[in-house]
PDB file of N, CA and C in Angstrom:
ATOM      1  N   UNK A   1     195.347 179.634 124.114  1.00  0.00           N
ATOM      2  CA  UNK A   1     195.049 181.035 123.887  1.00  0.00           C
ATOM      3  C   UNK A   1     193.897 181.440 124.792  1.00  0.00           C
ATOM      4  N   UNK A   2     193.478 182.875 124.952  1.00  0.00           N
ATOM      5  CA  UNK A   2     192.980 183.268 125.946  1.00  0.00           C
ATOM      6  C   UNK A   2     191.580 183.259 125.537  1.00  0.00           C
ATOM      7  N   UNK A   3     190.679 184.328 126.036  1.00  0.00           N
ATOM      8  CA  UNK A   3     189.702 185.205 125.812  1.00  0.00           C
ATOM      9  C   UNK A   3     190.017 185.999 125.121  1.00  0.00           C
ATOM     10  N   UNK A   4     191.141 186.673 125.242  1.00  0.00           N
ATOM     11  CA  UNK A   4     191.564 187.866 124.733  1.00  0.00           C
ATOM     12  C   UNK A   4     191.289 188.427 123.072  1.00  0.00           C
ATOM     13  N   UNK A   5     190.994 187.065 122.772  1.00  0.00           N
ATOM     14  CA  UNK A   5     191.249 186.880 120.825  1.00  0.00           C
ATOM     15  C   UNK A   5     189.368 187.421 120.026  1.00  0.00           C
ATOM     16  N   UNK A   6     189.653 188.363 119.800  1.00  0.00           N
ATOM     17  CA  UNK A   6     188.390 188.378 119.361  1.00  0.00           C
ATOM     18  C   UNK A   6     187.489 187.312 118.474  1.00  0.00           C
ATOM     19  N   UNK A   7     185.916 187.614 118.588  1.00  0.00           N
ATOM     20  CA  UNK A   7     185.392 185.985 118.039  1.00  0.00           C
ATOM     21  C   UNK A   7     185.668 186.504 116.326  1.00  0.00           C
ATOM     22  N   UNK A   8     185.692 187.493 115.860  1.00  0.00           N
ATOM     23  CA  UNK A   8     186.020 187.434 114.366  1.00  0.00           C
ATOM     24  C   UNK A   8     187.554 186.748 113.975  1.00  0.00           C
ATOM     25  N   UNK A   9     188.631 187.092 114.681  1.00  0.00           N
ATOM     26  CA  UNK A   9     189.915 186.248 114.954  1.00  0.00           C
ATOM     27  C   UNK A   9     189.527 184.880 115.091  1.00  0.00           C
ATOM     28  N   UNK A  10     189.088 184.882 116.375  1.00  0.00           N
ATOM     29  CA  UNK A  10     188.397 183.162 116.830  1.00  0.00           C
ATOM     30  C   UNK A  10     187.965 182.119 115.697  1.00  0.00           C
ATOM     31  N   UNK A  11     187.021 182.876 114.641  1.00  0.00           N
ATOM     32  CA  UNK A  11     186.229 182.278 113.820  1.00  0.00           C
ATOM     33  C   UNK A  11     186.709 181.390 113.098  1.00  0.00           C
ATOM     34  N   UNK A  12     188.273 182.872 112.367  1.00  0.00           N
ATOM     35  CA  UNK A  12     189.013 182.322 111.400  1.00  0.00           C
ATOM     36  C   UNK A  12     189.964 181.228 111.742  1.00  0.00           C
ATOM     37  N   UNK A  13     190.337 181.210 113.073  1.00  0.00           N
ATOM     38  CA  UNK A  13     191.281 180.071 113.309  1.00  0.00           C
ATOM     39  C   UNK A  13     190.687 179.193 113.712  1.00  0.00           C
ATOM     40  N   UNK A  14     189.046 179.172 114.075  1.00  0.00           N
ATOM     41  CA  UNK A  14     188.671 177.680 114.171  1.00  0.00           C
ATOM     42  C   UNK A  14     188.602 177.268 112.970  1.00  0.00           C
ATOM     43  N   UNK A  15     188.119 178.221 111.642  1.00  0.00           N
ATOM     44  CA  UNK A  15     188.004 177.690 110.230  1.00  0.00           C
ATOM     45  C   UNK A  15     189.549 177.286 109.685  1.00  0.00           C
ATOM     46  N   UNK A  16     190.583 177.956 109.975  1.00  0.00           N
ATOM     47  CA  UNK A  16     191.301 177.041 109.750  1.00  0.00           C
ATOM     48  C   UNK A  16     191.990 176.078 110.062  1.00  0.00           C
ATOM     49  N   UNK A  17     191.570 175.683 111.425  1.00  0.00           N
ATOM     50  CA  UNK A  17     191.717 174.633 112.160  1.00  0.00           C
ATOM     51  C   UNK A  17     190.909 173.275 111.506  1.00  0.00           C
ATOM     52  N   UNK A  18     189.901 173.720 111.225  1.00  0.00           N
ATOM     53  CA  UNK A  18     188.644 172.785 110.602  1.00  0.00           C
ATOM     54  C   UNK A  18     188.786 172.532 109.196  1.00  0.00           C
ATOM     55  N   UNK A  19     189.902 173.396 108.567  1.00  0.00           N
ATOM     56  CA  UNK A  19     190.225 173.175 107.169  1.00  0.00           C
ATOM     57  C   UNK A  19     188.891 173.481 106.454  1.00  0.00           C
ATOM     58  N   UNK A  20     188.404 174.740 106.852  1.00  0.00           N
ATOM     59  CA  UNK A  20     186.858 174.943 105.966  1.00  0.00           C
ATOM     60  C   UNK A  20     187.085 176.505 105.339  1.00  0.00           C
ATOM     61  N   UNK A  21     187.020 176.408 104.255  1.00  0.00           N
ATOM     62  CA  UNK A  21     187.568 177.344 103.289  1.00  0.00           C
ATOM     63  C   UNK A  21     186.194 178.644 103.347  1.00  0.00           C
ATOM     64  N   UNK A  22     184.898 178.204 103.291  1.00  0.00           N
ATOM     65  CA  UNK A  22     184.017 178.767 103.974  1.00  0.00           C
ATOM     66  C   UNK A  22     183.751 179.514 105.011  1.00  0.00           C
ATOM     67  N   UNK A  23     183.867 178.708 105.744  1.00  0.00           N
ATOM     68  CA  UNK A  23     183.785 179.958 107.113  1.00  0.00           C
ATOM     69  C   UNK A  23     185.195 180.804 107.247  1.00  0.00           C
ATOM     70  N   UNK A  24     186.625 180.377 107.141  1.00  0.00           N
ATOM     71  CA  UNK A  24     187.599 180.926 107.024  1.00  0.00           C
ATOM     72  C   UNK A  24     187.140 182.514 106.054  1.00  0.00           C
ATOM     73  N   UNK A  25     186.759 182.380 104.426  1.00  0.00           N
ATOM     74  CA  UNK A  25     186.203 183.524 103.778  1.00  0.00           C
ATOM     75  C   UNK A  25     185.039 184.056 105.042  1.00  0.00           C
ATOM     76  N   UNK A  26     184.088 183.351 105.153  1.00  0.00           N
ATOM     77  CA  UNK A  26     182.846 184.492 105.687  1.00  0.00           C
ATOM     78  C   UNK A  26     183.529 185.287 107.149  1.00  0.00           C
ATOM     79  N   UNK A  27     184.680 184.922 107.414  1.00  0.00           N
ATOM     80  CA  UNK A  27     184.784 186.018 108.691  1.00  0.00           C
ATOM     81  C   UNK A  27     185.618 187.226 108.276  1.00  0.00           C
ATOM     82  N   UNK A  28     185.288 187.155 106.872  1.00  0.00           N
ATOM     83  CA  UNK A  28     186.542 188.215 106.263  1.00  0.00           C
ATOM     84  C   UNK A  28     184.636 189.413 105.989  1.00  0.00           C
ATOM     85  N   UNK A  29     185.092 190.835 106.049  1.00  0.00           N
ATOM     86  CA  UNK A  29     184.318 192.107 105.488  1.00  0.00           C
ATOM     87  C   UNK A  29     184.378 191.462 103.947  1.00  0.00           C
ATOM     88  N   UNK A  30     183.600 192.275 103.465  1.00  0.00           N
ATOM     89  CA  UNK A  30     183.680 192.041 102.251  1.00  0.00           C
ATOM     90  C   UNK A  30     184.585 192.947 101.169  1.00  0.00           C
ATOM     91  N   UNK A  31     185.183 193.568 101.697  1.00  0.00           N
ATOM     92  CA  UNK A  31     186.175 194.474 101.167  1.00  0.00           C
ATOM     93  C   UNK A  31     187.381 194.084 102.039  1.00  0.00           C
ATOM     94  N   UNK A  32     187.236 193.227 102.907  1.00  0.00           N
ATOM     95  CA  UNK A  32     188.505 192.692 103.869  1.00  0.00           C
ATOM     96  C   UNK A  32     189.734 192.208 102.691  1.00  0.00           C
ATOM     97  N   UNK A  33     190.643 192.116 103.161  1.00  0.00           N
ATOM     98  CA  UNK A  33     191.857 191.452 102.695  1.00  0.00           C
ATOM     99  C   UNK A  33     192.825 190.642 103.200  1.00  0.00           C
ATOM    100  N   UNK A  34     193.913 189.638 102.769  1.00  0.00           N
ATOM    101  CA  UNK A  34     194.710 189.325 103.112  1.00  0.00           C
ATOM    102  C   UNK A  34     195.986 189.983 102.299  1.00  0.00           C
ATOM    103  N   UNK A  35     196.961 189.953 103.527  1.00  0.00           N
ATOM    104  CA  UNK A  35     198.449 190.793 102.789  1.00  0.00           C
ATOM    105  C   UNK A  35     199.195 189.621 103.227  1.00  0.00           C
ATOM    106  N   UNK A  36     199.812 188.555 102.536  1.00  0.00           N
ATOM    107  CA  UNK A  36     200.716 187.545 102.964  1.00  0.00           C
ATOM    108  C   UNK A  36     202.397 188.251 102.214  1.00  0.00           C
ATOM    109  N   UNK A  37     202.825 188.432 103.027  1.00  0.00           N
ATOM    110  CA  UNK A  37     204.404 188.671 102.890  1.00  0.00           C
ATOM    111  C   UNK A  37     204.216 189.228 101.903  1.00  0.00           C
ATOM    112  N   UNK A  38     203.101 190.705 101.661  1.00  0.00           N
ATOM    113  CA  UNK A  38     203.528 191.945 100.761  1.00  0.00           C
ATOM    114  C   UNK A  38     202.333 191.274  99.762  1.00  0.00           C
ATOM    115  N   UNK A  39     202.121 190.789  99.411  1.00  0.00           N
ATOM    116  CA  UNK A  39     200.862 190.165  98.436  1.00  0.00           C
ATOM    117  C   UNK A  39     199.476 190.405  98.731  1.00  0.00           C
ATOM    118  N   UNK A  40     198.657 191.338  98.410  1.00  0.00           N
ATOM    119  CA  UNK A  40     197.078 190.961  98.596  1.00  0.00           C
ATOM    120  C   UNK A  40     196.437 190.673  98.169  1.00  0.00           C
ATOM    121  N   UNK A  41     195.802 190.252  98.771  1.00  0.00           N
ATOM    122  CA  UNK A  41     194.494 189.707  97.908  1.00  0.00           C
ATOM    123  C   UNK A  41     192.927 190.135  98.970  1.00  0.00           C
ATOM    124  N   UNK A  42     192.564 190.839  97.967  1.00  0.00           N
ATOM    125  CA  UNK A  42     191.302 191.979  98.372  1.00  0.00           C
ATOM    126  C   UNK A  42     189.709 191.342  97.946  1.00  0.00           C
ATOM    127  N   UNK A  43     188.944 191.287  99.088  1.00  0.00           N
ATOM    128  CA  UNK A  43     187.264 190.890  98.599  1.00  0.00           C
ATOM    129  C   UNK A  43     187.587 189.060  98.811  1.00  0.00           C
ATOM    130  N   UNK A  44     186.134 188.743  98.808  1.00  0.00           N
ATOM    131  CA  UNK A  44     185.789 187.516  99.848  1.00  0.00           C
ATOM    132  C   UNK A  44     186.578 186.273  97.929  1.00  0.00           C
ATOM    133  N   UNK A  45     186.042 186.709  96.948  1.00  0.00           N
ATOM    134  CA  UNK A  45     186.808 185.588  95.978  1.00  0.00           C
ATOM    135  C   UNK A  45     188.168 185.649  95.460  1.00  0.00           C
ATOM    136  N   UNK A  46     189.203 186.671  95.976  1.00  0.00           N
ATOM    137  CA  UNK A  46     190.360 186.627  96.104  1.00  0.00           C
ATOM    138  C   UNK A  46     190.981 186.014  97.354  1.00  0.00           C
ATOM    139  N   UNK A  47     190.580 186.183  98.456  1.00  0.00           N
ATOM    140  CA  UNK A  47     190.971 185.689  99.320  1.00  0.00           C
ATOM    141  C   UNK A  47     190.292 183.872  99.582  1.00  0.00           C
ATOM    142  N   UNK A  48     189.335 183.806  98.563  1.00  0.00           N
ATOM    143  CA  UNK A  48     188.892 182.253  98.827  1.00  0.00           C
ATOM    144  C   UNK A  48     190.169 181.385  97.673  1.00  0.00           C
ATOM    145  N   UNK A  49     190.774 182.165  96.909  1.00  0.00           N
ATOM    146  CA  UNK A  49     191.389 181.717  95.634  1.00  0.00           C
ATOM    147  C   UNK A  49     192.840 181.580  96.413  1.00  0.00           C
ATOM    148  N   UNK A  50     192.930 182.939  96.954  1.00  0.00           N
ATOM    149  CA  UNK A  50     194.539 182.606  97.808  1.00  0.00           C
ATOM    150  C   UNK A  50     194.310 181.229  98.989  1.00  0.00           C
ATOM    151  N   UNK A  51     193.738 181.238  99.885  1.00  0.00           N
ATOM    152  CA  UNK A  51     193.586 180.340 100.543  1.00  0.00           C
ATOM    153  C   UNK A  51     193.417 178.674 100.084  1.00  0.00           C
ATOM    154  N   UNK A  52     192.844 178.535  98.798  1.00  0.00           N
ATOM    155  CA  UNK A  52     192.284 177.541  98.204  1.00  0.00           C
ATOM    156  C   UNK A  52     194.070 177.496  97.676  1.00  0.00           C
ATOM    157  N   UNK A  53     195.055 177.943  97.414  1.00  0.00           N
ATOM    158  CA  UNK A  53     196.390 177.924  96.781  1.00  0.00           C
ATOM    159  C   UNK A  53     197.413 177.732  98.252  1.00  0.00           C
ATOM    160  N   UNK A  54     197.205 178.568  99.377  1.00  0.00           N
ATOM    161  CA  UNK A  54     198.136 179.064  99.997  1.00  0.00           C
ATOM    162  C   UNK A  54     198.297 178.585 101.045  1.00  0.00           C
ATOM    163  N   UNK A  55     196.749 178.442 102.012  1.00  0.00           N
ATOM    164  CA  UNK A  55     196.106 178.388 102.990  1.00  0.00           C
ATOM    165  C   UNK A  55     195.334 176.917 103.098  1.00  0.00           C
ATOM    166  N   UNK A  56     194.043 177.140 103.895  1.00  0.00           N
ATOM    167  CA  UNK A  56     193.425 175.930 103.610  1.00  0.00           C
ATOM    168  C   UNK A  56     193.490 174.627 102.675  1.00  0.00           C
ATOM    169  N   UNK A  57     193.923 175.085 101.595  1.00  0.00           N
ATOM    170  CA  UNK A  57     193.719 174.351 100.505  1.00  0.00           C
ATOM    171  C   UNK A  57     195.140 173.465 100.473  1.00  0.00           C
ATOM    172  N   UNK A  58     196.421 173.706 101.326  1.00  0.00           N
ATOM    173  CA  UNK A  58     197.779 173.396 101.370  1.00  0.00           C
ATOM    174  C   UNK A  58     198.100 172.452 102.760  1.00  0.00           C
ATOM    175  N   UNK A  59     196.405 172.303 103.509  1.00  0.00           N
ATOM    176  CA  UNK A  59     196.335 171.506 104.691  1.00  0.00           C
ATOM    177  C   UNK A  59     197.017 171.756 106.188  1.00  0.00           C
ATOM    178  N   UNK A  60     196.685 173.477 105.874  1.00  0.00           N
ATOM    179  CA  UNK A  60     197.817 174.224 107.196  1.00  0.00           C
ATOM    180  C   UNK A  60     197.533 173.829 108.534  1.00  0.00           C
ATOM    181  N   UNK A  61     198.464 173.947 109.503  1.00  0.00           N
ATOM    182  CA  UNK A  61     198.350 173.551 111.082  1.00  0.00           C
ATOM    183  C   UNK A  61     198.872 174.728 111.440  1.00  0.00           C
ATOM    184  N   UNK A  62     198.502 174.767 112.433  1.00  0.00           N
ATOM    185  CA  UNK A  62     199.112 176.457 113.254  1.00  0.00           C
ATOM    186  C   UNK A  62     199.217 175.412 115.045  1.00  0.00           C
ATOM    187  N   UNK A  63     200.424 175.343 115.523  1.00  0.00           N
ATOM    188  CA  UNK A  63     201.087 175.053 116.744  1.00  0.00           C
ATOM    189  C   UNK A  63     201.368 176.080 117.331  1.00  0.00           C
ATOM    190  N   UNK A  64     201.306 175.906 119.153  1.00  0.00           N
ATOM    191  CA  UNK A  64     202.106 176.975 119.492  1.00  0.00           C
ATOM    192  C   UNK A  64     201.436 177.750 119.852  1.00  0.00           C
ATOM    193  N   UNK A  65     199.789 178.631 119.076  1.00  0.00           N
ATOM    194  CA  UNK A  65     199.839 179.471 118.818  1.00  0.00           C
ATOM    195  C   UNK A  65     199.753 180.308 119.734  1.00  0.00           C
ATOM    196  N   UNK A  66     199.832 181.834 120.016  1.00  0.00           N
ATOM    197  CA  UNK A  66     200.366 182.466 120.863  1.00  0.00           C
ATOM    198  C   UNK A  66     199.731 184.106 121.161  1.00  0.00           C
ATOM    199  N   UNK A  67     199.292 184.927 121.393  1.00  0.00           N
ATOM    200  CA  UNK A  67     198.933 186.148 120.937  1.00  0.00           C
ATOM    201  C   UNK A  67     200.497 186.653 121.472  1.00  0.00           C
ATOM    202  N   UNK A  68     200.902 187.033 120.570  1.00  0.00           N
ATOM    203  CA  UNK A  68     202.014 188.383 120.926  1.00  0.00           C
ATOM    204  C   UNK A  68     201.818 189.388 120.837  1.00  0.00           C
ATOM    205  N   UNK A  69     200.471 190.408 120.720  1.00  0.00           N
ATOM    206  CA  UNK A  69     199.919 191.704 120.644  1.00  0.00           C
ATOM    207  C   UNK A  69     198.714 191.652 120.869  1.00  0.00           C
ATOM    208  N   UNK A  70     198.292 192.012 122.044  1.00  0.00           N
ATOM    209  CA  UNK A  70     196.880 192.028 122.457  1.00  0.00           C
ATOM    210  C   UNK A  70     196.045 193.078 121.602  1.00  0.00           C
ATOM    211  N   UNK A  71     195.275 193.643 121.509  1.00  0.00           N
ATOM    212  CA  UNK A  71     194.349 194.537 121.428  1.00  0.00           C
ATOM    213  C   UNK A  71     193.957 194.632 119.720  1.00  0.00           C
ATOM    214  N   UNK A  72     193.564 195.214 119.157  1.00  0.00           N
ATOM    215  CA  UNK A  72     193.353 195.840 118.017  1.00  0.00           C
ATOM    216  C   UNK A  72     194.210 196.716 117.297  1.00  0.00           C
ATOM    217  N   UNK A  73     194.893 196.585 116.099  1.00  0.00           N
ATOM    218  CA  UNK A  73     194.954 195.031 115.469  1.00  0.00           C
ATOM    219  C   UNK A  73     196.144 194.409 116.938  1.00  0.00           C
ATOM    220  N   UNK A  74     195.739 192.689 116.707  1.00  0.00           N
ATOM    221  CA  UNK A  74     195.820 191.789 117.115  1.00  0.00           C
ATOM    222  C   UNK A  74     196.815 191.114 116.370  1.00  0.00           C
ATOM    223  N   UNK A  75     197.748 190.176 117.390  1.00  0.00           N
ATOM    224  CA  UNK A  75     199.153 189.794 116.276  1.00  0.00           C
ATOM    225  C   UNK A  75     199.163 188.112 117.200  1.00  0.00           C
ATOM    226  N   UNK A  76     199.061 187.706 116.430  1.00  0.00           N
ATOM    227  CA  UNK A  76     199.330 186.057 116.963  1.00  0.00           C
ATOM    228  C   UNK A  76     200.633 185.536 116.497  1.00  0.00           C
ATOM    229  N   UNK A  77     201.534 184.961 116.800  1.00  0.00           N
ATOM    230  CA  UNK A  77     202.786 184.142 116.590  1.00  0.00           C
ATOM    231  C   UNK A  77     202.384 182.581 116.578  1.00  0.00           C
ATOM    232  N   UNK A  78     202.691 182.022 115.618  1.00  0.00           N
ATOM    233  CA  UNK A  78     202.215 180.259 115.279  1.00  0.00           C
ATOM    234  C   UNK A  78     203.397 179.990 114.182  1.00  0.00           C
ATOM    235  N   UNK A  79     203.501 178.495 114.720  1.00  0.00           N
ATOM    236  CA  UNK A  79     204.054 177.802 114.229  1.00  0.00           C
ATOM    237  C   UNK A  79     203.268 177.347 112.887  1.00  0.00           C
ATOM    238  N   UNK A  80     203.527 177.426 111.447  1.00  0.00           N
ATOM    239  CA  UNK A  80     202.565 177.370 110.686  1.00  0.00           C
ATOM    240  C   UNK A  80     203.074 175.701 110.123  1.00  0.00           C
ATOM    241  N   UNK A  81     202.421 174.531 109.601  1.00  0.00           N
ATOM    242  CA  UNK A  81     202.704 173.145 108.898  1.00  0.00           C
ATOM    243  C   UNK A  81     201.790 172.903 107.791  1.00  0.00           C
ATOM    244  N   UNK A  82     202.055 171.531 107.534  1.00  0.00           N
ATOM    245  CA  UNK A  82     201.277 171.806 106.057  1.00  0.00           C
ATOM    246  C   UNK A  82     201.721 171.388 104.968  1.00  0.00           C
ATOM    247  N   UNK A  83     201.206 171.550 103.867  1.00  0.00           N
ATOM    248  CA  UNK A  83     201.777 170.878 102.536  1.00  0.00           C
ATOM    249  C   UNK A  83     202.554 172.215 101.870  1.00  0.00           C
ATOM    250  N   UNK A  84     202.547 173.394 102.630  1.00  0.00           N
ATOM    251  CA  UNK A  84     202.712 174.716 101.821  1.00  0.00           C
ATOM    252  C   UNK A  84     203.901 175.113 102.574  1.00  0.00           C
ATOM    253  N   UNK A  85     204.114 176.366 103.312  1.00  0.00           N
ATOM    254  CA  UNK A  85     205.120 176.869 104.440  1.00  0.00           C
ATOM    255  C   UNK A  85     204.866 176.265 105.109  1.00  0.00           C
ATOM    256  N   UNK A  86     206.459 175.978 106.465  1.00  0.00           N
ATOM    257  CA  UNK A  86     206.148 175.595 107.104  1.00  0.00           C
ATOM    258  C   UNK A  86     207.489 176.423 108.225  1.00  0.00           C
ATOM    259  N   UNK A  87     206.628 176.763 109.046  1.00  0.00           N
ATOM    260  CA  UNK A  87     207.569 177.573 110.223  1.00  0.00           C
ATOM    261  C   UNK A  87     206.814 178.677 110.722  1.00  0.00           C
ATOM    262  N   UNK A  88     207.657 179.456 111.801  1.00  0.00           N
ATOM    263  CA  UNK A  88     207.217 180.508 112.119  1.00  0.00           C
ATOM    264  C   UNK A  88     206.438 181.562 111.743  1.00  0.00           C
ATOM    265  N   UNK A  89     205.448 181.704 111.884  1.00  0.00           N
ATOM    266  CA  UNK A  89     204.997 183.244 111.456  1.00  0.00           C
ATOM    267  C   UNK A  89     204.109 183.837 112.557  1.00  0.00           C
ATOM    268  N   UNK A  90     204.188 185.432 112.043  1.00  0.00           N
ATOM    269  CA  UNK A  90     202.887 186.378 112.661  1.00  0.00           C
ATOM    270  C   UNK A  90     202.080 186.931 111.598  1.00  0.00           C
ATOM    271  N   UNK A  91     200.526 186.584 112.287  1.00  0.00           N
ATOM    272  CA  UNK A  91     199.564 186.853 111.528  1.00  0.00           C
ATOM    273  C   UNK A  91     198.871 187.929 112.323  1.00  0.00           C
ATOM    274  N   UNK A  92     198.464 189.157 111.631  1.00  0.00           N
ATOM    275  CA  UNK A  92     198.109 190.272 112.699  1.00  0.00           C
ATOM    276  C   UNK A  92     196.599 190.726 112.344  1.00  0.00           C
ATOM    277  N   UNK A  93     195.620 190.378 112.870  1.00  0.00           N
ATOM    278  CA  UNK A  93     194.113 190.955 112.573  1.00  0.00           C
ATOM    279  C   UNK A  93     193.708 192.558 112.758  1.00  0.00           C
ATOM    280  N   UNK A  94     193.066 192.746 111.956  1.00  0.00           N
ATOM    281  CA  UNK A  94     192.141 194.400 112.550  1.00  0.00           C
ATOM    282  C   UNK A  94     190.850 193.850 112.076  1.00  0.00           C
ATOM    283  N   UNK A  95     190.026 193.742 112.894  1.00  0.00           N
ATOM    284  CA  UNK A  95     188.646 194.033 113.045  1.00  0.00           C
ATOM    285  C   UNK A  95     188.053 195.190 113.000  1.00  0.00           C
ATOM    286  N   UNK A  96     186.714 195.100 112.317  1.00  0.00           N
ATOM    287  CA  UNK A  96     186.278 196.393 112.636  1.00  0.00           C
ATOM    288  C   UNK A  96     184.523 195.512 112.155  1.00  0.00           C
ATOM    289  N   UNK A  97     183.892 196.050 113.164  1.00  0.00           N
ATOM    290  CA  UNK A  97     182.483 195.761 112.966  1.00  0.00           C
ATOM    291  C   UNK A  97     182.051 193.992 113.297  1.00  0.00           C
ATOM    292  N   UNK A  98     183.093 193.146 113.932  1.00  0.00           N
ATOM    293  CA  UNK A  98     182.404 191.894 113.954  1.00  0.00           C
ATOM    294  C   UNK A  98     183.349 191.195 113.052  1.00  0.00           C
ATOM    295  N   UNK A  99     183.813 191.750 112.321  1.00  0.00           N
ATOM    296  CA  UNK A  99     184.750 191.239 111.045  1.00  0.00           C
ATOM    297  C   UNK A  99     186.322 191.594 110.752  1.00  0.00           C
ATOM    298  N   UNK A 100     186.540 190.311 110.008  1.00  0.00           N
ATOM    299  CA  UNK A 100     188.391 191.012 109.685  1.00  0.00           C
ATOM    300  C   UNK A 100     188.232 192.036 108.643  1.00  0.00           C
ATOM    301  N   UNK A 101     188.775 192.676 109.172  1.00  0.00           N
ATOM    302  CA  UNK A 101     189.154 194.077 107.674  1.00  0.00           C
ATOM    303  C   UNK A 101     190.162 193.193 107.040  1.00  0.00           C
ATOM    304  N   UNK A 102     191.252 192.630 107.836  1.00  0.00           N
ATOM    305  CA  UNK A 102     192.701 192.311 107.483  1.00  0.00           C
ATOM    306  C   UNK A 102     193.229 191.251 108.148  1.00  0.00           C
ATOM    307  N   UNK A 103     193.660 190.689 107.466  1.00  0.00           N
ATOM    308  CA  UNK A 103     195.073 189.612 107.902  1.00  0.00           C
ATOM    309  C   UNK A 103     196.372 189.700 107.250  1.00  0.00           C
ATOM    310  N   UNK A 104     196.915 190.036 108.097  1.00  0.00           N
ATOM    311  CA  UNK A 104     198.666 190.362 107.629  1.00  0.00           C
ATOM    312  C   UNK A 104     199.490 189.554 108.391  1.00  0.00           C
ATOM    313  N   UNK A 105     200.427 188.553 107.204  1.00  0.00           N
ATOM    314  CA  UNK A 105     201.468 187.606 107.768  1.00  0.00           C
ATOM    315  C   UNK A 105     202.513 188.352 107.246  1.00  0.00           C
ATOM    316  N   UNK A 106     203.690 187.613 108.414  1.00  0.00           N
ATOM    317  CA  UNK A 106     204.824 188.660 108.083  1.00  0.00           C
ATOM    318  C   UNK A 106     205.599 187.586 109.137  1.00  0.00           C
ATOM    319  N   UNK A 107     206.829 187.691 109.005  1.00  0.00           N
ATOM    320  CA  UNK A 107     208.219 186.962 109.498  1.00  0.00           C
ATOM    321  C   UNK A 107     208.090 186.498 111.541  1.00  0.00           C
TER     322      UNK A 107
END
């Protein structure tokens, strides 16, 4: 992957590269959210609870990964592995201020 990826994007995929449930939450706003295939989960202890179930906590790998939408919001394509899903997805960021507002996975 490039430059292209902003460091609030950056953050979260080194945290979940690193399997750290921590920094993965702190690059989220605090009113940030995740929308996984229509599901959210809103504010930094919903999204530490989904991840701790969904995410991190399920020992995910992301291969591949890819930006397929440059700019703001931002859409990455990865191969997702793991003890949880495992296959294709796009995960699409909006930043705003240094931080994710959002992460949205989708097909």
């Amino acid at each position: 992957m490039s430059e292209e990826i902003p460091a609030a994007v950056r953050r979260a995929l080194d945290a979940i590269d690193a399997l750290d449930n921590d920094a993965f939450v702190a690059a989220f706003a605090a009113d940030g959210y995740v929308n996984d295939w229509g599901r959210e989960f809103r504010g930094h202890d919903r999204i530490r609870s989904w991840s701790d179930n969904e995410l991190i906590g399920k020992n995910v790998t992301f291969t591949g990964t890819e930006v397929s939408t440059a700019g703001n919001p931002l859409t990455i394509l990865t191969q997702v592995g793991g003890d949880g899903f495992n296959g294709p997805s796009h995960f699409t960021f909006d930043v705003q201020n240094d931080e994710l507002a959002s992460m949205t996975i989708t097909a």
